[in-house]
C-alpha atoms as a PDB file:
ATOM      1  CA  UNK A   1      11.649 -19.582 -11.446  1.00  0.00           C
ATOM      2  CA  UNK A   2      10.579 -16.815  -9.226  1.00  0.00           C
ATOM      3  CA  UNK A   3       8.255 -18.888  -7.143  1.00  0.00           C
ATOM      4  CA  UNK A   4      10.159 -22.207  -6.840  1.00  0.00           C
ATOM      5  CA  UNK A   5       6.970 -24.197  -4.827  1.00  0.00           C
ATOM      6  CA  UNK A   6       4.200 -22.718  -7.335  1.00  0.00           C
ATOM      7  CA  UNK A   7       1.944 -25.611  -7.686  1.00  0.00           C
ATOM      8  CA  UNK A   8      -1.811 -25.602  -9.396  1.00  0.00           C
ATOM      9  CA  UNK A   9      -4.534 -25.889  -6.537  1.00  0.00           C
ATOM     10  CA  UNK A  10      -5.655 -29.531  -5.992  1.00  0.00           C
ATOM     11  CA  UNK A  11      -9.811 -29.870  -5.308  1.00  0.00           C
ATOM     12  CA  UNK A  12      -8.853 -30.310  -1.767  1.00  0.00           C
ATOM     13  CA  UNK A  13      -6.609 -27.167  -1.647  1.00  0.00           C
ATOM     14  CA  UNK A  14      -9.874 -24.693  -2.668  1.00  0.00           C
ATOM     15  CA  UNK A  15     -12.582 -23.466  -0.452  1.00  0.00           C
ATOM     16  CA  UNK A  16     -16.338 -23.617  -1.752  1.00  0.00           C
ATOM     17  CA  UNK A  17     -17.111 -22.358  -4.976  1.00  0.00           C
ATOM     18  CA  UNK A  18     -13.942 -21.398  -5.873  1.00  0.00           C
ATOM     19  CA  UNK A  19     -12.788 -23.781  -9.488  1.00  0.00           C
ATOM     20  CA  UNK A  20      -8.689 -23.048  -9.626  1.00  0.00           C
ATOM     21  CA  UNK A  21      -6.368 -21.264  -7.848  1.00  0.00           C
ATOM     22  CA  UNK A  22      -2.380 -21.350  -7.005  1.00  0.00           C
ATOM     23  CA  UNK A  23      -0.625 -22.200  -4.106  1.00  0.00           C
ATOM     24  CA  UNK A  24       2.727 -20.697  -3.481  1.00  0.00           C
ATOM     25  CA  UNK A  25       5.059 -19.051  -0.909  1.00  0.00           C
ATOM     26  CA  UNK A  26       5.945 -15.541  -0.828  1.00  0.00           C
ATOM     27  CA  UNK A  27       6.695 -12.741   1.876  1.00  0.00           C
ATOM     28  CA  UNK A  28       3.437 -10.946   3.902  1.00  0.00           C
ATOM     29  CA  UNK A  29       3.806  -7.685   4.801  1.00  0.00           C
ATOM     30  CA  UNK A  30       2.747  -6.450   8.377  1.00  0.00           C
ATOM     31  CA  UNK A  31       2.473  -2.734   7.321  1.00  0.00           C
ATOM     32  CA  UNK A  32       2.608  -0.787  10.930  1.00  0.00           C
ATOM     33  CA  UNK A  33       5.716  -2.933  11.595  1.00  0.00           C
ATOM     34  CA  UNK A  34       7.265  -2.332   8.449  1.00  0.00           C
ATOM     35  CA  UNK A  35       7.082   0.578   8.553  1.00  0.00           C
ATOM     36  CA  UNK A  36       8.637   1.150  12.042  1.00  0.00           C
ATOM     37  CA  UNK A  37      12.043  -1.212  10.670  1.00  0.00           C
ATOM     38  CA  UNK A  38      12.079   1.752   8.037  1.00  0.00           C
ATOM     39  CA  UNK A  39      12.335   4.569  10.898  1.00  0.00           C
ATOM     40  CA  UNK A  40      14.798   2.844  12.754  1.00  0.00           C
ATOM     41  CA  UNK A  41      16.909   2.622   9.696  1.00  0.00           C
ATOM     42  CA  UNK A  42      16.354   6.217   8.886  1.00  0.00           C
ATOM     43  CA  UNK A  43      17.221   7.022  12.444  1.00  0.00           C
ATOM     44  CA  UNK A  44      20.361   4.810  12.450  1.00  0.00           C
ATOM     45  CA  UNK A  45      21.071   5.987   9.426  1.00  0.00           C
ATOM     46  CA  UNK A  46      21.820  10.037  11.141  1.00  0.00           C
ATOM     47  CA  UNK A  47      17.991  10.740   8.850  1.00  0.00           C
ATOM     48  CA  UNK A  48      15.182  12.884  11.331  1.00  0.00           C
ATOM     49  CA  UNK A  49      11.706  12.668  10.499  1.00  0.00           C
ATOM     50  CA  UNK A  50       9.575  15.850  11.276  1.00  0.00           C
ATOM     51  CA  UNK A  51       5.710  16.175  10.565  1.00  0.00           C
ATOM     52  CA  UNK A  52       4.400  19.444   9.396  1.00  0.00           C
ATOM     53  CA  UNK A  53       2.188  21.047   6.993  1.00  0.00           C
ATOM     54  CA  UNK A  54       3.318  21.076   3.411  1.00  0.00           C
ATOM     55  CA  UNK A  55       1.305  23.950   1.329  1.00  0.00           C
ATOM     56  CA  UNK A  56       4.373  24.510  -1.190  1.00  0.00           C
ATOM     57  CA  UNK A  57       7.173  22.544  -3.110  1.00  0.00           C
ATOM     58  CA  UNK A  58       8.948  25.697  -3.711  1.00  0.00           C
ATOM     59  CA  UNK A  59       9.294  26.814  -0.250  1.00  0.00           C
ATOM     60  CA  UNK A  60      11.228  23.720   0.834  1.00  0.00           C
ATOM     61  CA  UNK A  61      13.409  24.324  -2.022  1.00  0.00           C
ATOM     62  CA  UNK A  62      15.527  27.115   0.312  1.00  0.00           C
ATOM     63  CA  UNK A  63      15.855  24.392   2.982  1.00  0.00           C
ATOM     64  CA  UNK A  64      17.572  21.842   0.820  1.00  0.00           C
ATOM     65  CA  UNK A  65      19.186  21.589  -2.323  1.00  0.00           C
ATOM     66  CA  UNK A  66      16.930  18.495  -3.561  1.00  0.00           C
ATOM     67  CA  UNK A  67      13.471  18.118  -2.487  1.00  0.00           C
ATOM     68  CA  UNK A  68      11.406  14.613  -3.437  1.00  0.00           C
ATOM     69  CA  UNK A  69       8.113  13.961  -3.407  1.00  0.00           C
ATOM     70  CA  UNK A  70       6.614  11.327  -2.772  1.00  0.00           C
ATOM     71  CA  UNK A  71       3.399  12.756  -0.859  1.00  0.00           C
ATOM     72  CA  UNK A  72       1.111  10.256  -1.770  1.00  0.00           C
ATOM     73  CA  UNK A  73      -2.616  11.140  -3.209  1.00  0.00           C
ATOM     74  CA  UNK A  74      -1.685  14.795  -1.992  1.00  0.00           C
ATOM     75  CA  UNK A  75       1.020  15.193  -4.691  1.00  0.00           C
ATOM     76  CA  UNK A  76      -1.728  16.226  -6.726  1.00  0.00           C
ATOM     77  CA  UNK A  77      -2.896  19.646  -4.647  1.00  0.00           C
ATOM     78  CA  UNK A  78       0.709  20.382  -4.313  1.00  0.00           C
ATOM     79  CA  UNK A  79       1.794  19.926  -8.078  1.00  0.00           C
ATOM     80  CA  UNK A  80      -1.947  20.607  -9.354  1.00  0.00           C
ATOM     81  CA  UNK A  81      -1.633  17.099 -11.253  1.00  0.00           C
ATOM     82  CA  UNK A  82      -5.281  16.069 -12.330  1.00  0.00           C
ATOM     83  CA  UNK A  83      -4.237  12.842 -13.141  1.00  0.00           C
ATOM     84  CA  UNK A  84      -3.882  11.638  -9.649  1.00  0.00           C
ATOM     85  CA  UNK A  85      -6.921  10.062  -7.798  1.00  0.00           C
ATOM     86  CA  UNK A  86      -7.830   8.607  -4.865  1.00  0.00           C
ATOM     87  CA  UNK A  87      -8.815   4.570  -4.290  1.00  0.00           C
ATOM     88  CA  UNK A  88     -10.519   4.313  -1.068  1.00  0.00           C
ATOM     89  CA  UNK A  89      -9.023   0.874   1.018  1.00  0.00           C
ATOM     90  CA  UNK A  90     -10.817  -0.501   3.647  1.00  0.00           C
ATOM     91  CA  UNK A  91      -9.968  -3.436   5.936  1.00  0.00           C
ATOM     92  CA  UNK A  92     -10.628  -5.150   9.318  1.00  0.00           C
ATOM     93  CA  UNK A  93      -8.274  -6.617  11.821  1.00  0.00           C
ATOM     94  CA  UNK A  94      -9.295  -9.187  13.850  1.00  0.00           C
ATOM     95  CA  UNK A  95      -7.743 -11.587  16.618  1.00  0.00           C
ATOM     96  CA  UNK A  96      -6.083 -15.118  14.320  1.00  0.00           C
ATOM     97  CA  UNK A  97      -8.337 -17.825  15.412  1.00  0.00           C
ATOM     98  CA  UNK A  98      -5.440 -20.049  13.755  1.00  0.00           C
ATOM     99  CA  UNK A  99      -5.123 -19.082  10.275  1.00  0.00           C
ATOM    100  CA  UNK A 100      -1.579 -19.858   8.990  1.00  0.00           C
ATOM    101  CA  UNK A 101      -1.944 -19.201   5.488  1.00  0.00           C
ATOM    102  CA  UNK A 102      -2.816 -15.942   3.312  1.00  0.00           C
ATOM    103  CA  UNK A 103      -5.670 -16.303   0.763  1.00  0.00           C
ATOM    104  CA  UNK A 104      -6.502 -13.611  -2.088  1.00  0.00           C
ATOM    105  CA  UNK A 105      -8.953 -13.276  -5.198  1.00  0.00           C
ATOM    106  CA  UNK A 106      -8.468 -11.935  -7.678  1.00  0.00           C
ATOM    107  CA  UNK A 107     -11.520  -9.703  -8.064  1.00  0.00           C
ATOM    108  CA  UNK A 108     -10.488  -8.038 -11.329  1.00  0.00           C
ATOM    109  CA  UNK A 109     -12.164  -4.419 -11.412  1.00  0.00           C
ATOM    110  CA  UNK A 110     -14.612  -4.926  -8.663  1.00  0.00           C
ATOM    111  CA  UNK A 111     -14.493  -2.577  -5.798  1.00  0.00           C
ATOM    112  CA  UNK A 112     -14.933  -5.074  -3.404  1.00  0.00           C
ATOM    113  CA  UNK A 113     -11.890  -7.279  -2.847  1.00  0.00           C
ATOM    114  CA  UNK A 114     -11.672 -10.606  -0.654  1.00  0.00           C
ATOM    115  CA  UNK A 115      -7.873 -11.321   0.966  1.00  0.00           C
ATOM    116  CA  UNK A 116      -7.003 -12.883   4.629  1.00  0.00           C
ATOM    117  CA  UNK A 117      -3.104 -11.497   5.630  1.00  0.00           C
ATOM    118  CA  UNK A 118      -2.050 -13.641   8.595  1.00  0.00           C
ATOM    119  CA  UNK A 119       0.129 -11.146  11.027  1.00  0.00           C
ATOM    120  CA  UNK A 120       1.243 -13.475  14.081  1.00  0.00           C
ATOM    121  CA  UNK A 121      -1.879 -13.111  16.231  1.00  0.00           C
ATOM    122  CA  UNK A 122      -3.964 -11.029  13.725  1.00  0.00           C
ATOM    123  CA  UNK A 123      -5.299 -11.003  10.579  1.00  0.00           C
ATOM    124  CA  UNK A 124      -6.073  -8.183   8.099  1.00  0.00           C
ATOM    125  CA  UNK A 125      -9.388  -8.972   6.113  1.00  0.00           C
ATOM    126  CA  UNK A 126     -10.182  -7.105   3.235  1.00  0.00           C
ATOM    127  CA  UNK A 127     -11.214  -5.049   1.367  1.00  0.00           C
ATOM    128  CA  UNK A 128     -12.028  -2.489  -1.261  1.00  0.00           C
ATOM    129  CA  UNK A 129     -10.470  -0.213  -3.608  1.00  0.00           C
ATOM    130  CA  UNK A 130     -13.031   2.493  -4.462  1.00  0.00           C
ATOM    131  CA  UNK A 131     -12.020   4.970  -6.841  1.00  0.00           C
ATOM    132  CA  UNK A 132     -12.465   8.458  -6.404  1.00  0.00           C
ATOM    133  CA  UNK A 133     -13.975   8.280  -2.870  1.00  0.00           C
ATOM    134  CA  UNK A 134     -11.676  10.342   0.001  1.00  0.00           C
ATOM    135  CA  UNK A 135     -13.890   9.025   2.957  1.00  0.00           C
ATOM    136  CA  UNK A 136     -11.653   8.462   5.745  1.00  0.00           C
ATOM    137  CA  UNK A 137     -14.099   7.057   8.133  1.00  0.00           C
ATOM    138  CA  UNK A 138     -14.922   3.490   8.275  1.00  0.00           C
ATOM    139  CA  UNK A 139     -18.053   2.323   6.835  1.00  0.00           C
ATOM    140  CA  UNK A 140     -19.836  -0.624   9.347  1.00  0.00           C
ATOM    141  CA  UNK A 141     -21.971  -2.468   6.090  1.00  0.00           C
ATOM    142  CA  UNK A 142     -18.827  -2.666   4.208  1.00  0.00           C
ATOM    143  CA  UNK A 143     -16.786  -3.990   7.425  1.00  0.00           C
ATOM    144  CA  UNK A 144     -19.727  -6.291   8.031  1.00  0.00           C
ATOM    145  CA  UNK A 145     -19.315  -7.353   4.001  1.00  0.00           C
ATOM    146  CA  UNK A 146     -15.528  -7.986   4.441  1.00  0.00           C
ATOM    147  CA  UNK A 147     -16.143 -10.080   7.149  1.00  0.00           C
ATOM    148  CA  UNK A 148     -18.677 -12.287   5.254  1.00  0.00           C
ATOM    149  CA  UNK A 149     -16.959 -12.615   2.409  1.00  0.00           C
ATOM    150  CA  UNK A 150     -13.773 -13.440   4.101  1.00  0.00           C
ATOM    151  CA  UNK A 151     -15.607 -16.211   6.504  1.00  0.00           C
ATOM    152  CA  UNK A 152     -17.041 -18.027   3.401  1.00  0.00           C
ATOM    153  CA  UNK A 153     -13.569 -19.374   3.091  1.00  0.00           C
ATOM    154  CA  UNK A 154     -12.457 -19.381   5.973  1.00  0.00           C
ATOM    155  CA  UNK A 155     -15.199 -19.701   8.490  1.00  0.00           C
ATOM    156  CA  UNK A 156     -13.659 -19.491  12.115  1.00  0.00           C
ATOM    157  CA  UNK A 157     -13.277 -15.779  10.816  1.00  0.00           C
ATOM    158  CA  UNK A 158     -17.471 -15.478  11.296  1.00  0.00           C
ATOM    159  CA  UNK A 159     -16.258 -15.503  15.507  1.00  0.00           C
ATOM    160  CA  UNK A 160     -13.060 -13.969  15.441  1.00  0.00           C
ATOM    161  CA  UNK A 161     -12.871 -10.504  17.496  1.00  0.00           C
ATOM    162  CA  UNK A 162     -12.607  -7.422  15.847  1.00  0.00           C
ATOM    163  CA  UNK A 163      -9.477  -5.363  16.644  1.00  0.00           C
ATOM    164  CA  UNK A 164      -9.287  -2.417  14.586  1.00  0.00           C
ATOM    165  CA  UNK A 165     -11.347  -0.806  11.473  1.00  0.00           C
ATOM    166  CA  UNK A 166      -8.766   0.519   8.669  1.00  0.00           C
ATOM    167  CA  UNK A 167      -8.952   3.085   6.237  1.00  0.00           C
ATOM    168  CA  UNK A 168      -6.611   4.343   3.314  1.00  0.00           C
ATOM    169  CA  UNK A 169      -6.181   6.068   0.057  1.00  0.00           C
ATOM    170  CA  UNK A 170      -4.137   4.465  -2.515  1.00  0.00           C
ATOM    171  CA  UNK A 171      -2.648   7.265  -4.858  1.00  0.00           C
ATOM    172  CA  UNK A 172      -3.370   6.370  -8.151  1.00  0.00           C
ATOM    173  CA  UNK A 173      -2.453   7.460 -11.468  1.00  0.00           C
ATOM    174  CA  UNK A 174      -2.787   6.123 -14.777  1.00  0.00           C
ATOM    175  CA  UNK A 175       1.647   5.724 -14.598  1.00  0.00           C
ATOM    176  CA  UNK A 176       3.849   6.288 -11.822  1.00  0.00           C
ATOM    177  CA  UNK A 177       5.174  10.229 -11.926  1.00  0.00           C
ATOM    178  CA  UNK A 178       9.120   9.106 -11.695  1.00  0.00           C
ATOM    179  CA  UNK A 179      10.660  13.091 -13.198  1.00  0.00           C
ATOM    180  CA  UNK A 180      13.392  15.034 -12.004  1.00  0.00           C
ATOM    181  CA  UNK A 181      13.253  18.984 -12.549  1.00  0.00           C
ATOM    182  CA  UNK A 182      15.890  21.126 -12.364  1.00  0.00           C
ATOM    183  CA  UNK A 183      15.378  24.494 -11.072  1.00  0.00           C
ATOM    184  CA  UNK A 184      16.489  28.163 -12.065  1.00  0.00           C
ATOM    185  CA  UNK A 185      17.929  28.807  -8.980  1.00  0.00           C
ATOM    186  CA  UNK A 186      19.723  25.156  -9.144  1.00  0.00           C
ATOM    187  CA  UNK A 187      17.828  23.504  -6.697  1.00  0.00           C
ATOM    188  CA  UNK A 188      16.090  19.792  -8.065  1.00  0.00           C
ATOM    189  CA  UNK A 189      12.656  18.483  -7.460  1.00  0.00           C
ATOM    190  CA  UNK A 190      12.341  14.870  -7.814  1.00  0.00           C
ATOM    191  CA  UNK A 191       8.618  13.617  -8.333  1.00  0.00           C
ATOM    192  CA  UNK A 192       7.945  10.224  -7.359  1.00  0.00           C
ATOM    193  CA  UNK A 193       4.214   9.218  -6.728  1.00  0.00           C
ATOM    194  CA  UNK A 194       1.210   7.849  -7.855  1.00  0.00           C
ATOM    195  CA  UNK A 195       2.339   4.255  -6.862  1.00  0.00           C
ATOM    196  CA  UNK A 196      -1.597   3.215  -6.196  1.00  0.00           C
ATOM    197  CA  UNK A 197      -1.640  -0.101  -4.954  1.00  0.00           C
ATOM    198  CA  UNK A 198       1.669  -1.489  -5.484  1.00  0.00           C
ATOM    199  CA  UNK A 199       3.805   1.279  -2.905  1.00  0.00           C
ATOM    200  CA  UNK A 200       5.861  -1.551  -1.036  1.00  0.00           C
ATOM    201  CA  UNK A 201       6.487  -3.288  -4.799  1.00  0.00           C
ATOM    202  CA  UNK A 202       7.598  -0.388  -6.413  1.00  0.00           C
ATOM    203  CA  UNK A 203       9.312   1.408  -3.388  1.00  0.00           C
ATOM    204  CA  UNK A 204      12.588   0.271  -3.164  1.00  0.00           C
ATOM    205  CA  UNK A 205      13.222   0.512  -7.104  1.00  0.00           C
ATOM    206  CA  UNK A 206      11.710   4.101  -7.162  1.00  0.00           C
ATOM    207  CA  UNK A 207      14.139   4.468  -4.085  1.00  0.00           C
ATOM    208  CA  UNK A 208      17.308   3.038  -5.910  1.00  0.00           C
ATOM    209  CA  UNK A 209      16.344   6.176  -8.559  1.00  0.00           C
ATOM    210  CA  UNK A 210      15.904   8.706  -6.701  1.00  0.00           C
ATOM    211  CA  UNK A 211      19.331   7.941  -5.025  1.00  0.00           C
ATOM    212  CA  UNK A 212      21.679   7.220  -8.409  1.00  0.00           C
ATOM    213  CA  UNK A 213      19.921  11.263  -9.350  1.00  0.00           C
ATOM    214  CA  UNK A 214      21.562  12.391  -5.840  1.00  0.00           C
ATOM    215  CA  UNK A 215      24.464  10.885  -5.882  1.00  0.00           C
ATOM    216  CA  UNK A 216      24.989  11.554 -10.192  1.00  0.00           C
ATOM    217  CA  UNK A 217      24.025  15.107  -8.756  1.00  0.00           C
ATOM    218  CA  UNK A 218      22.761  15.826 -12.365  1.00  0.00           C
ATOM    219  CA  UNK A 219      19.329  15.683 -13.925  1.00  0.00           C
END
């Protein structure tokens, strides 16, 4: 079994109005630090990261004989793929006034989401996935919501300082684009995008791919 301590929720394990629910233990991710581990491991690694405007697959092509791309919700301007959409994310950090365990609903198709992330002294409160929306700025009624919903089970929350406002767009598409194309000229794109909400889950698989078509050196 995947999740050796998975256990049905006891009455005293639930918060109010909540009828069933699963306890079990499994990794959190603390995204900005995460992340960071991966650049030190590029670094180490000999790998340079450089930030720059992007306005044309084909014009990296000259710079390196296999170009990926994994560009997120932008793969779509850059490819022209219509199938790729935006689903807005918001969230709300705030100082841990003690909360040692992570809590999430599942909300089925709702836009508005209720999870508490412990991170060490923070927590990430959430959140919403709206499709279709690009709006990059933080909306102060839906950070307000987040908060209440995420206080009704786990009140200390109500008080807890607000550190940071969070927003993202998960790229999603109906099926992961996972396609390598060969080029006339013998240069390879590899497509890899439209993860949505499941990047870190997916990542390292789509990862192991993209790497056996490098090293195969083959389509």
């Amino acid at each position: 079994m995947l999740l050796a301590d998975l256990r049905a929720c006891g009455p005293g394990d639930l918060p109010p109005g909540f009828a069933s629910g699963w306890r079990f233990t499994v990794p959190v991710m603390d995204m900005p630090v995460y992340l960071g581990y991966l650049h030190d491991r590029l670094q180490a690694a000999g790998g340079r990261l450089r930030t720059e405007p992007v306005r044309s697959l084909t014009d990296l092509l000259g710079q390196a004989g296999t170009v990926v791309n994994c560009t997120g919700v932008w793969a779509g301007e850059l490819v022209d793929d219509r199938a790729l959409y935006p689903v807005r994310g918001q969230i709300v950090v705030t100082a841990n006034p003690g909360v040692t365990e992570f809590f999430v609903e599942d909300t089925g198709d709702e836009d508005d989401l209720l999870y508490i992330l412990p991170h060490g002294d923070k927590v990430v409160l959430g959140g919403t996935a709206e499709p279709g929306r690009w709006d990059l700025e933080p909306d102060a009624g839906t950070a307000r919501a987040i908060i209440a919903r995420c206080a009704a089970v786990v009140p200390s929350l109500a008080a807890a300082p607000v550190l940071a406002h969070r927003v993202g767009l998960r790229p999603a598409r109906r099926s992961v684009r996972f396609e390598v194309q060969q080029q006339a000229n013998g240069y390879r794109l590899i497509h890899s995008y439209g993860h949505g909400g499941a990047g870190v889950s997916l990542s390292w698989g789509c990862a192991r791919e993209v790497l056996a078509h490098l090293e195969a050196g083959t389509p």
